[in-house]
Protein backbone atom coordinates (compact mmCIF):
# COMPACT_ATOMS: atom_id res chain seq x y z
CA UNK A 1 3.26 -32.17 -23.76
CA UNK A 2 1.31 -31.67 -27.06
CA UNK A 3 0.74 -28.14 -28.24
CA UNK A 4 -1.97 -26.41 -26.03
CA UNK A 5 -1.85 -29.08 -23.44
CA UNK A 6 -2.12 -27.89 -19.96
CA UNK A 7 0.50 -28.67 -17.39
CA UNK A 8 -2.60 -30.23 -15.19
CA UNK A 9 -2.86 -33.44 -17.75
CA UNK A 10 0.93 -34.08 -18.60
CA UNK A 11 1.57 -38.36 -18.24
CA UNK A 12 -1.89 -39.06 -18.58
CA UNK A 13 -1.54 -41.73 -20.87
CA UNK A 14 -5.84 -43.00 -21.06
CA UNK A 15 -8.97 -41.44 -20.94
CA UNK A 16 -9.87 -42.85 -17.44
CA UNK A 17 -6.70 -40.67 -16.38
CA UNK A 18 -7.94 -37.79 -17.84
CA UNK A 19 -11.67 -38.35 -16.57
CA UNK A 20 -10.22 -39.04 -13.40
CA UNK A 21 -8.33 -35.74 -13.49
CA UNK A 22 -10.56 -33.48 -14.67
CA UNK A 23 -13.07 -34.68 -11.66
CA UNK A 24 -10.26 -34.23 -8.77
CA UNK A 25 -10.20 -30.96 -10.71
CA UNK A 26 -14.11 -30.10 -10.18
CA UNK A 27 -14.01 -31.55 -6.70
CA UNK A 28 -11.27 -28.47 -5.78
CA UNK A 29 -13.23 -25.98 -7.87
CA UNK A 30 -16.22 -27.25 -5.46
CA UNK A 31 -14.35 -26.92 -2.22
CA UNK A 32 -13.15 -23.35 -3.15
CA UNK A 33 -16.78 -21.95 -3.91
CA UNK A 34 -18.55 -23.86 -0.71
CA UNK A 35 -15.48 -22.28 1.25
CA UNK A 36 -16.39 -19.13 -0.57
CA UNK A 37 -19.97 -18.96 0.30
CA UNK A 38 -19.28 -20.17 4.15
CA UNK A 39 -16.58 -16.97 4.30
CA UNK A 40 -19.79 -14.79 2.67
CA UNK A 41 -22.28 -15.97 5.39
CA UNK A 42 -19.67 -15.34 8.10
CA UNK A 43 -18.96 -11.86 7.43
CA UNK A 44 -22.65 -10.87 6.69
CA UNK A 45 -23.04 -12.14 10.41
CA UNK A 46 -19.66 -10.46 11.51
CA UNK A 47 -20.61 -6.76 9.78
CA UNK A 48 -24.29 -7.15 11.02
CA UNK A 49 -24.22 -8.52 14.19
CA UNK A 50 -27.65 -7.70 15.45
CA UNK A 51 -29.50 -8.75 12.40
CA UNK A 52 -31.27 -12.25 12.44
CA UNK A 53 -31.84 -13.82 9.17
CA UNK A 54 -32.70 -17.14 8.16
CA UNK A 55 -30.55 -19.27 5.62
CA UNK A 56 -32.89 -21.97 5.50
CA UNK A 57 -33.34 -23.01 1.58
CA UNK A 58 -29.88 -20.69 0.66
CA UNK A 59 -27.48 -22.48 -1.24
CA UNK A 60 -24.31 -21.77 -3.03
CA UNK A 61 -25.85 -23.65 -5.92
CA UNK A 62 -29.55 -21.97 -5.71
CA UNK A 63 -30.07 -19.35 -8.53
CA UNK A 64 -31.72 -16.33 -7.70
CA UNK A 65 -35.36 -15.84 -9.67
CA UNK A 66 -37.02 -12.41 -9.42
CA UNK A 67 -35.55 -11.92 -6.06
């Protein structure tokens, strides 16, 4: 490893590798914060079972604007 390299990129020997890592690296930093957000939803419906609200248009990736 060269100084500062992370353990994540060691043998990577071409930039294709390391493009090709760092996206199977997003892809799991994806499937954490969707499984995130799905674990949110559920317990707002688990704490608050009588309350009926609509997710229609709510995304993990939606940003909040004067809300």
């Amino acid at each position: 490893l060269a100084e500062g390299e992370p353990e994540s990129v060691r043998g990577l020997t071409t930039q294709a590798q390391l493009v090709e890592r760092i996206q199977q690296l997003g892809e799991g930093v994806f499937k954490v914060a969707q499984h995130s957000w799905e674990n949110a939803l559920a317990q707002i419906k688990i704490v608050n079972p009588g309350l009926e609200f609509s997710i229609e248009g709510m995304g993990m990736l939606r940003k909040v604007v004067d809300g």
